[in-house]
Protein backbone atom coordinates (compact mmCIF):
# COMPACT_ATOMS: atom_id res chain seq x y z
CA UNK A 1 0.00 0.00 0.00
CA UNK A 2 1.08 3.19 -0.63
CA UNK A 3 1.31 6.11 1.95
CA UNK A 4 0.55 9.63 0.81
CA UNK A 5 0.89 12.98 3.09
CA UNK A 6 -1.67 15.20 2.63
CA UNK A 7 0.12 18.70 2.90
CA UNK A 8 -3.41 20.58 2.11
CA UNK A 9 -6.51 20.48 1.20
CA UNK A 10 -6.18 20.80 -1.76
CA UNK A 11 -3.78 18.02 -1.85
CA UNK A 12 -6.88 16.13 -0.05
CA UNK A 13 -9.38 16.98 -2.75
CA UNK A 14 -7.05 16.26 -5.73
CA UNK A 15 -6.02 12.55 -4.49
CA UNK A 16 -9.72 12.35 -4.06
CA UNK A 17 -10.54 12.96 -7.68
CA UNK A 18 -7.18 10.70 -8.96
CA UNK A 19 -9.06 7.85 -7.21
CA UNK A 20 -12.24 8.40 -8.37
CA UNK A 21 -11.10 8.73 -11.59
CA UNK A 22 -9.04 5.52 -11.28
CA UNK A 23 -12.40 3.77 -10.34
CA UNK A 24 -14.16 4.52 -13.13
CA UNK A 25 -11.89 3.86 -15.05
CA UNK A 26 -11.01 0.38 -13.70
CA UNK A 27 -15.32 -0.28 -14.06
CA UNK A 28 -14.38 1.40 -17.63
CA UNK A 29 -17.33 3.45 -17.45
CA UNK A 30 -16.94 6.92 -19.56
CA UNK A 31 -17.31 9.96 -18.02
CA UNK A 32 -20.44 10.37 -19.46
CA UNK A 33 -21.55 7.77 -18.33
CA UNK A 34 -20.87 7.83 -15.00
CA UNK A 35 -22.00 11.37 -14.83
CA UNK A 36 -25.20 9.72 -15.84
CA UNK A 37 -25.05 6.66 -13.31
CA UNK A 38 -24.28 9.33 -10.46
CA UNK A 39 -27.31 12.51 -11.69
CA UNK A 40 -24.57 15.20 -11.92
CA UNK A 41 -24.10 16.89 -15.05
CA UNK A 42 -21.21 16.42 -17.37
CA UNK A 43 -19.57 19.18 -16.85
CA UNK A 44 -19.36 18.63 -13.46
CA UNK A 45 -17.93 15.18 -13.15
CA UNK A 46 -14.89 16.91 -15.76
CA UNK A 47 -14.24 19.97 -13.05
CA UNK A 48 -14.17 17.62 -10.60
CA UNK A 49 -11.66 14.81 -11.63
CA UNK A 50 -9.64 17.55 -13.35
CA UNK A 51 -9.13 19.78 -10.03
CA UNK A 52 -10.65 18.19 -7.33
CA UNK A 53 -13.82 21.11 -6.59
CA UNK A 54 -16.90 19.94 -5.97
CA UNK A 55 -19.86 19.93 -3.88
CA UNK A 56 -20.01 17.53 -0.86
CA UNK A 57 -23.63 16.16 -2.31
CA UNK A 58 -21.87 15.68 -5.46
CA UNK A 59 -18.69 13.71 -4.20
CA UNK A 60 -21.06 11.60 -2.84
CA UNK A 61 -23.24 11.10 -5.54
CA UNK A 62 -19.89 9.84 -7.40
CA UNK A 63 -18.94 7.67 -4.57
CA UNK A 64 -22.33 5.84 -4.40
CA UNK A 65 -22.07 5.32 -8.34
CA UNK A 66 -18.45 3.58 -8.25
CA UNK A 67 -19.97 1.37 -5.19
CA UNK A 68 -17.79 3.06 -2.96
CA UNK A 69 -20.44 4.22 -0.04
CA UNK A 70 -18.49 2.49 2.59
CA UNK A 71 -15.83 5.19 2.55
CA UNK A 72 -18.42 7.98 2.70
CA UNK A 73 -19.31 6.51 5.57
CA UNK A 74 -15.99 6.19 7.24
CA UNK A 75 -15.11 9.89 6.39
CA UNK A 76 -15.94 10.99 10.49
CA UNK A 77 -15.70 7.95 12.58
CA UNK A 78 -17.64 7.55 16.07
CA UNK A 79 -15.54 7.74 18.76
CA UNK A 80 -14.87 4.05 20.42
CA UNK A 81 -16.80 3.68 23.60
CA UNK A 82 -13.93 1.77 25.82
CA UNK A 83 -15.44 1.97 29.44
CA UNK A 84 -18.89 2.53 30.87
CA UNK A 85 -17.91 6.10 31.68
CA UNK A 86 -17.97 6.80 28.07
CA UNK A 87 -21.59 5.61 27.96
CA UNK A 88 -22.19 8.17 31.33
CA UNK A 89 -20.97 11.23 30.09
CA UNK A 90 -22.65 14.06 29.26
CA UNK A 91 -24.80 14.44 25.92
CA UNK A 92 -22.64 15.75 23.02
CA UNK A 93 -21.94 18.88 22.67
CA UNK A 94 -24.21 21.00 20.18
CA UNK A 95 -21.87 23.82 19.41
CA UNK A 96 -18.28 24.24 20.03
CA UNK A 97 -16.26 26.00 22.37
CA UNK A 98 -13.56 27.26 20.14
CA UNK A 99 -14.39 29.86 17.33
């Protein structure tokens, strides 16, 4: 496997769109066609594996059509409960503390 630093966002966003483009290809689906399997335009799908900008909905939308929904999912992991003090604590938080 290989090991990639992320040194930005827009590093993030970029390796993002290589892999999704290296999934559709690997399913060799067009673009157009997996613009179609996914409901985002054309257009769209190009911006998007070209730089890496795109809507969260959209990204998505992609992800679900490649069969890659799993991911999504693991994008902001619960934290573990370990102990029953975990289970005790107070409710979550509903707005931060920071600004």
């Amino acid at each position: 496997m290989i090991s990639i630093k992320l040194n930005s966002p827009t590093d993030a966003m970029r390796g993002v769109a290589v892999r999704a483009r290296r999934a559709r290809l690997e399913q060799n689906l067009t673009q157009n066609g997996l613009a179609s399997r996914a409901g985002v335009s054309l257009g769209t799908l190009k911006l998007f594996e070209s730089s890496g900008k795109s809507s969260f909905e959209t990204i998505v939308k992609i992800a679900f059509a490649l069969g890659a929904e799993a991911e999504i999912e693991t994008l902001f992991p619960d934290r573990p409960i370990t102990s029953i003090d975990d289970v005790l604590e107070a409710a979550p938080r509903k707005r931060g503390r920071r600004k």
